[in-house]
N, C-alpha and C. Protein backbone atom coordinates (compact mmCIF):
# COMPACT_ATOMS: atom_id res chain seq x y z
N UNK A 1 0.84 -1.18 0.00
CA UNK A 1 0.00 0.00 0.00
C UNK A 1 0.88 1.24 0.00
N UNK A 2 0.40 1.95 -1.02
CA UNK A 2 1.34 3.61 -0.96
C UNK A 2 0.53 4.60 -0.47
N UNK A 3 0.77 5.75 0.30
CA UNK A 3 0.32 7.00 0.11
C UNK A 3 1.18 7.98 0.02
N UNK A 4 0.11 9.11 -0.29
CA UNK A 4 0.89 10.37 -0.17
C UNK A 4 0.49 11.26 0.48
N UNK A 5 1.14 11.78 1.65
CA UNK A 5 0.79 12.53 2.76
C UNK A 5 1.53 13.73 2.76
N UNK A 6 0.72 14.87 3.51
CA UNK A 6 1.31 16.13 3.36
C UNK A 6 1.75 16.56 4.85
N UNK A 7 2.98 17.16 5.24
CA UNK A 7 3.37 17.38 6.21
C UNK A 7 4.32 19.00 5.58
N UNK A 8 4.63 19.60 6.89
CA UNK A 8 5.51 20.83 6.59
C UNK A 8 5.14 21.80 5.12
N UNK A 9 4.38 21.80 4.51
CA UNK A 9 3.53 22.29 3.59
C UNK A 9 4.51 21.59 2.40
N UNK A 10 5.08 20.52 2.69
CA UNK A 10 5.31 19.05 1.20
C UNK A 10 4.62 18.12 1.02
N UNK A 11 4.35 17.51 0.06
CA UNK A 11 3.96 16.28 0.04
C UNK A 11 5.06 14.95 -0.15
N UNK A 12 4.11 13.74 0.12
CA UNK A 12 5.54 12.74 0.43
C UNK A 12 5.10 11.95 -0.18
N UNK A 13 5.36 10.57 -0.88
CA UNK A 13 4.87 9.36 -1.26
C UNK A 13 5.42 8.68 -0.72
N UNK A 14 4.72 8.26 0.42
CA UNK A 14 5.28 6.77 1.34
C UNK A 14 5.11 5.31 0.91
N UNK A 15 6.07 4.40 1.64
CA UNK A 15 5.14 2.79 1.61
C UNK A 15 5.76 2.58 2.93
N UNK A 16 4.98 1.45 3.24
CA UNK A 16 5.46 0.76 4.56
C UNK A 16 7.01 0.35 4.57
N UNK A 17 7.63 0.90 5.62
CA UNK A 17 9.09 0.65 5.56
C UNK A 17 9.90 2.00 5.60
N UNK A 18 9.50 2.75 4.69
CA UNK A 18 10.26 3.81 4.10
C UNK A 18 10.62 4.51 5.18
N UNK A 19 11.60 5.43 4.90
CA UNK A 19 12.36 6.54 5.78
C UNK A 19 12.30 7.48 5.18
N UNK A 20 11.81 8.78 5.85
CA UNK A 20 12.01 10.28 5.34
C UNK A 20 11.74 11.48 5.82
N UNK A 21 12.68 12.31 5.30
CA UNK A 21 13.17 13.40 5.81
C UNK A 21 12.18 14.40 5.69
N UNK A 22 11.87 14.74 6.63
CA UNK A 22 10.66 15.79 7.03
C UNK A 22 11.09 17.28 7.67
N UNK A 23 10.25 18.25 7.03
CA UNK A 23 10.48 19.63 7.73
C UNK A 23 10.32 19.22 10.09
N UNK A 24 10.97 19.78 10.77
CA UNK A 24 11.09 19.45 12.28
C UNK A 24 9.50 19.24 12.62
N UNK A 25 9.51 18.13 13.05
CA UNK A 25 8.09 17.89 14.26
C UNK A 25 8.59 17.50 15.21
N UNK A 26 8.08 18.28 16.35
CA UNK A 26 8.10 18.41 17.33
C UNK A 26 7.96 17.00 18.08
N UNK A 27 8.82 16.48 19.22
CA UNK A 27 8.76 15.03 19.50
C UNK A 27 10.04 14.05 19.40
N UNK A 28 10.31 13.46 20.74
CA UNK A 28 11.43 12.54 21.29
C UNK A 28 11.85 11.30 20.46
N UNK A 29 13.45 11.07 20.11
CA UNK A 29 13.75 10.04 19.11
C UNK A 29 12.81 8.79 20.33
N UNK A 30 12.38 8.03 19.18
CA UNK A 30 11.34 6.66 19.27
C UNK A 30 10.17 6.72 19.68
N UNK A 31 9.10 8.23 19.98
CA UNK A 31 7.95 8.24 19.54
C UNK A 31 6.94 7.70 18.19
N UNK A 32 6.29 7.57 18.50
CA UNK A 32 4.92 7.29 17.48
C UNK A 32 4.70 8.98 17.18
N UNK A 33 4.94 9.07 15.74
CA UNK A 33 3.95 10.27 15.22
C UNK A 33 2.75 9.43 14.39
N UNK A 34 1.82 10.67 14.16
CA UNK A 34 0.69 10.32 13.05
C UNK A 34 0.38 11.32 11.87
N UNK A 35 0.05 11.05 11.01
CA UNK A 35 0.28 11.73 9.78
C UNK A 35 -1.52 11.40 9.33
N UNK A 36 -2.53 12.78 10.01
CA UNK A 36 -3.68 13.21 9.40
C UNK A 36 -4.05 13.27 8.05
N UNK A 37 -3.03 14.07 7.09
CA UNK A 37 -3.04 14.58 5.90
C UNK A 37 -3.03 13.67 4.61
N UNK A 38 -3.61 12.72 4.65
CA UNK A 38 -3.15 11.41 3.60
C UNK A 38 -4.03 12.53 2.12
N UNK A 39 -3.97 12.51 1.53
CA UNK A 39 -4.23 13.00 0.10
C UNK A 39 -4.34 12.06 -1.12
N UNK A 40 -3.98 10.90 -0.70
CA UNK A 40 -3.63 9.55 -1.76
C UNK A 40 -3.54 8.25 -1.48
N UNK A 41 -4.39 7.38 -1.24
CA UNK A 41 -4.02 5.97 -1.02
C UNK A 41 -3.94 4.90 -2.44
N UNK A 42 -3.02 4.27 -2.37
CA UNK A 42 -3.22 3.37 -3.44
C UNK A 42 -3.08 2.00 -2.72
N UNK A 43 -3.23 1.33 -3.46
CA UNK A 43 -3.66 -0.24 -2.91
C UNK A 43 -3.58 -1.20 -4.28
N UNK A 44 -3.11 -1.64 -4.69
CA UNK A 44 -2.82 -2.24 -5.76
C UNK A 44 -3.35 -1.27 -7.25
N UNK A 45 -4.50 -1.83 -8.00
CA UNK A 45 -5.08 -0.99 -8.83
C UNK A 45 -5.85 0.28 -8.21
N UNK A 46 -6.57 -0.45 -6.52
CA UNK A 46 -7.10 0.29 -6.38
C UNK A 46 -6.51 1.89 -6.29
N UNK A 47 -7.11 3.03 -6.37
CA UNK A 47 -6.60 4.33 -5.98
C UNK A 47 -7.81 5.02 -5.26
N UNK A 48 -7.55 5.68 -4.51
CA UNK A 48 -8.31 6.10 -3.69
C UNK A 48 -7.95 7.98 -3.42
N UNK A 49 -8.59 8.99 -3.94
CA UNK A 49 -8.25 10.35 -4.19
C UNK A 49 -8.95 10.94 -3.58
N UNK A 50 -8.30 11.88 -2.29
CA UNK A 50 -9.09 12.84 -1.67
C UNK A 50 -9.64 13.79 -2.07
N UNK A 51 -10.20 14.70 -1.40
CA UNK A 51 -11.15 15.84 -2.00
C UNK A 51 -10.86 16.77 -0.42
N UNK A 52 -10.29 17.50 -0.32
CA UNK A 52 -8.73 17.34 -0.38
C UNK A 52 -8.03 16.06 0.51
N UNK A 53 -8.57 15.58 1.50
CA UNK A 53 -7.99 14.57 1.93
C UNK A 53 -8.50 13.36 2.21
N UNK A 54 -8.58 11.97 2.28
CA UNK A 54 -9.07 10.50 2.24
C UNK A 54 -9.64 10.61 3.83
N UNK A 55 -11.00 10.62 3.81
CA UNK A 55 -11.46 10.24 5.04
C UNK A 55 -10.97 9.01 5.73
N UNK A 56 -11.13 8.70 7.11
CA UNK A 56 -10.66 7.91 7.82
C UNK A 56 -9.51 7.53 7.49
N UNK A 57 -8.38 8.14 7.04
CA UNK A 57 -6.94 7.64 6.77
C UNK A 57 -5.91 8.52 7.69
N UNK A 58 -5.18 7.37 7.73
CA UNK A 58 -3.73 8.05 8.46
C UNK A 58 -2.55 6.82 7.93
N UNK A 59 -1.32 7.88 8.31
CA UNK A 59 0.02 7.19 8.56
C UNK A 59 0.64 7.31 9.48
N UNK A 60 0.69 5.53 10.05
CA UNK A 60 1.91 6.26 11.85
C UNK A 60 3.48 5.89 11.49
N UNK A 61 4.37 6.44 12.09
CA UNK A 61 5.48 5.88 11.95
C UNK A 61 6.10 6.29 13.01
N UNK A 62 7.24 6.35 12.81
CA UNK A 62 8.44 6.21 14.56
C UNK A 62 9.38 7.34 13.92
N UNK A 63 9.90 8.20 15.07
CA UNK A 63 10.81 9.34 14.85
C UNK A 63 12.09 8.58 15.11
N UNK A 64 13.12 8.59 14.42
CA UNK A 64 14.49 8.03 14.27
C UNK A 64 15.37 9.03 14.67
N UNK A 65 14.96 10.44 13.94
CA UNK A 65 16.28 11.43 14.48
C UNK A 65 15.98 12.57 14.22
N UNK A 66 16.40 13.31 14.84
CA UNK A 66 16.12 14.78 15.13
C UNK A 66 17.55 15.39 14.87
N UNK A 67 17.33 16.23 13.69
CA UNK A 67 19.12 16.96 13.53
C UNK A 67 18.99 18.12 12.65
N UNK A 68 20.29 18.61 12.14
CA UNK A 68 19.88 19.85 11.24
C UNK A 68 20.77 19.22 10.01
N UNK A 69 20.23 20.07 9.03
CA UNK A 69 21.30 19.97 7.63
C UNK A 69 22.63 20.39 7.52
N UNK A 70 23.24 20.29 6.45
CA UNK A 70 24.25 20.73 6.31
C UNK A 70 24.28 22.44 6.20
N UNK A 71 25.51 23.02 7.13
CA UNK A 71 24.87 24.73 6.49
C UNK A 71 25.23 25.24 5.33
N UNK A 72 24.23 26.20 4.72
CA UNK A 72 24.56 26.91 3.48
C UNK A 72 24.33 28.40 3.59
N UNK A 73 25.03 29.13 2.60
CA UNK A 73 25.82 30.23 3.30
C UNK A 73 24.45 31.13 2.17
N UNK A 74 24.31 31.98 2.86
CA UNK A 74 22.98 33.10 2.16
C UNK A 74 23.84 34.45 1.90
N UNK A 75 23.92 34.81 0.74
CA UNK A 75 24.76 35.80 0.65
C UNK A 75 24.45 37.23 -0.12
N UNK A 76 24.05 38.30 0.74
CA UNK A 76 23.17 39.50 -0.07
C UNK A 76 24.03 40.30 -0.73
N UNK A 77 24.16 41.00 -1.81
CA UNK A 77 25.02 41.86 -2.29
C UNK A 77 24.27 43.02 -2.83
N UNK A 78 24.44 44.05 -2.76
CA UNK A 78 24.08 45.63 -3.58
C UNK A 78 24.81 45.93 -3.94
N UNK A 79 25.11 45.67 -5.47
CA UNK A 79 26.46 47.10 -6.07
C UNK A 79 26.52 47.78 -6.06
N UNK A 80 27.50 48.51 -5.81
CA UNK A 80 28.01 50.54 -5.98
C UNK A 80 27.33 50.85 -4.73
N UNK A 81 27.15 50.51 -3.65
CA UNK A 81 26.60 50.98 -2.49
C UNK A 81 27.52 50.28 -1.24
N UNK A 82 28.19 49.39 -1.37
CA UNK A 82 28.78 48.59 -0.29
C UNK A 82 28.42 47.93 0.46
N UNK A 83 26.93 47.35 0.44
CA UNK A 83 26.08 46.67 1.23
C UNK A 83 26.19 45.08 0.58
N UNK A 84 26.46 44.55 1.80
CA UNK A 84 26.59 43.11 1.58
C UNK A 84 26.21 42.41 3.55
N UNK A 85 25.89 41.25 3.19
CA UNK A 85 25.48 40.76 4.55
C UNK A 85 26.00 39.26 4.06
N UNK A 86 26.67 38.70 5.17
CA UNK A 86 26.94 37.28 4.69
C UNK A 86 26.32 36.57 5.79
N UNK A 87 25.17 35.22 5.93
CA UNK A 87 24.48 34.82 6.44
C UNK A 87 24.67 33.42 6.79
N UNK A 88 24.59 32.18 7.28
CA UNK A 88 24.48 30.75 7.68
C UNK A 88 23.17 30.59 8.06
N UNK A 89 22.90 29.66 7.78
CA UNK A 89 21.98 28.80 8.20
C UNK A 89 21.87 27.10 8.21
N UNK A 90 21.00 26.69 9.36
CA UNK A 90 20.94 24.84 9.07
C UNK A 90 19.44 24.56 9.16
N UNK A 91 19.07 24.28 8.50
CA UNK A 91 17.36 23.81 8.24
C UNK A 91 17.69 22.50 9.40
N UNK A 92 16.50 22.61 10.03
CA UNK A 92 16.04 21.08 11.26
C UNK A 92 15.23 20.74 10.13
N UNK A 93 15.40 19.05 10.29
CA UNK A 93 15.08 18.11 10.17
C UNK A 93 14.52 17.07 11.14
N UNK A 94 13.44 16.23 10.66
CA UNK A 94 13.25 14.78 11.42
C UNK A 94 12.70 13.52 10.47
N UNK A 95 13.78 13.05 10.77
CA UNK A 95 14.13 11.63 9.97
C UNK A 95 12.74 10.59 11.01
N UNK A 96 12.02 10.24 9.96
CA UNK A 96 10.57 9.24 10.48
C UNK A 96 10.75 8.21 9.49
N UNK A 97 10.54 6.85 10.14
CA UNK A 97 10.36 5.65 9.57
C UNK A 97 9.13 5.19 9.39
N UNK A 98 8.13 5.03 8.26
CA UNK A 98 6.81 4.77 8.36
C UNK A 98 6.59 2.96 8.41
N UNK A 99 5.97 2.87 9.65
CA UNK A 99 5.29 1.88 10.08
C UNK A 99 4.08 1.25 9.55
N UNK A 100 2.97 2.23 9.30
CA UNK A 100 1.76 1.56 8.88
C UNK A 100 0.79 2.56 8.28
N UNK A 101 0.32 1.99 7.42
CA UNK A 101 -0.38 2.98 6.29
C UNK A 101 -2.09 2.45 6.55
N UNK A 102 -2.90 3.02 7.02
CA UNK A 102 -4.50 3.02 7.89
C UNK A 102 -5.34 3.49 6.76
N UNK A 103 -6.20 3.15 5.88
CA UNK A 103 -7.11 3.82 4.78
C UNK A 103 -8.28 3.77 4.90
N UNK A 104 -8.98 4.79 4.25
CA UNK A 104 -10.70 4.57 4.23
C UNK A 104 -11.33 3.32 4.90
N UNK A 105 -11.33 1.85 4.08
CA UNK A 105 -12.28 1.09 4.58
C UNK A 105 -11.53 -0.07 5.47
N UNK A 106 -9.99 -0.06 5.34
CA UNK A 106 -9.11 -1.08 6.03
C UNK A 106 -8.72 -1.02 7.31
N UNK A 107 -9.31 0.21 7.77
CA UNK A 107 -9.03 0.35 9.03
C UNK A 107 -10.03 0.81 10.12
């Protein structure tokens, strides 16, 4: 079974098993999260398409890790004026392993 669920204003295409990198949610490595936002279930042929989202569906999975990215450097420039700002940043992340995919009538 696949879906596709929306979290951090992305969408994701999961299956059972998968690992992925998500904008930070809030919550301790080896919690249970749940994922409201399903938008897409598939099931073999079947497909199943929200309006905007699949009633009675969810995805749970387990938080693995909580960290930031690599940093990348933001760099403003104005010519002929001397204005420049040099910036860093590290986007948070949380790495979730999806456990189990819950749909309309299977669950």
């Amino acid at each position: 079974m696949e879906a596709i669920i929306k979290t951090g204003g992305h969408q994701y295409k999961v299956k059972e098993g998968d690992t992925i990198k998500v904008q930070k949610i809030e919550g301790e490595v080896g919690s249970k999260i749940k994922f409201d936002e399903v938008l897409l279930l598939k099931d073999g042929d079947k497909v199943i398409v929200g309006a905007p989202k699949v009633e009675n569906a969810f995805v749970e999975g387990m938080i693995k890790e909580q960290g930031r990215e690599k940093k990348i450097i933001v760099f403003f420039y104005r010519h002929k004026t001397r204005n420049k700002k040099k910036q860093g940043h590290r986007q948070p992340y949380t790495l979730v392993t999806i456990d189990k995919i819950v749909g309309g009538n299977n669950g």
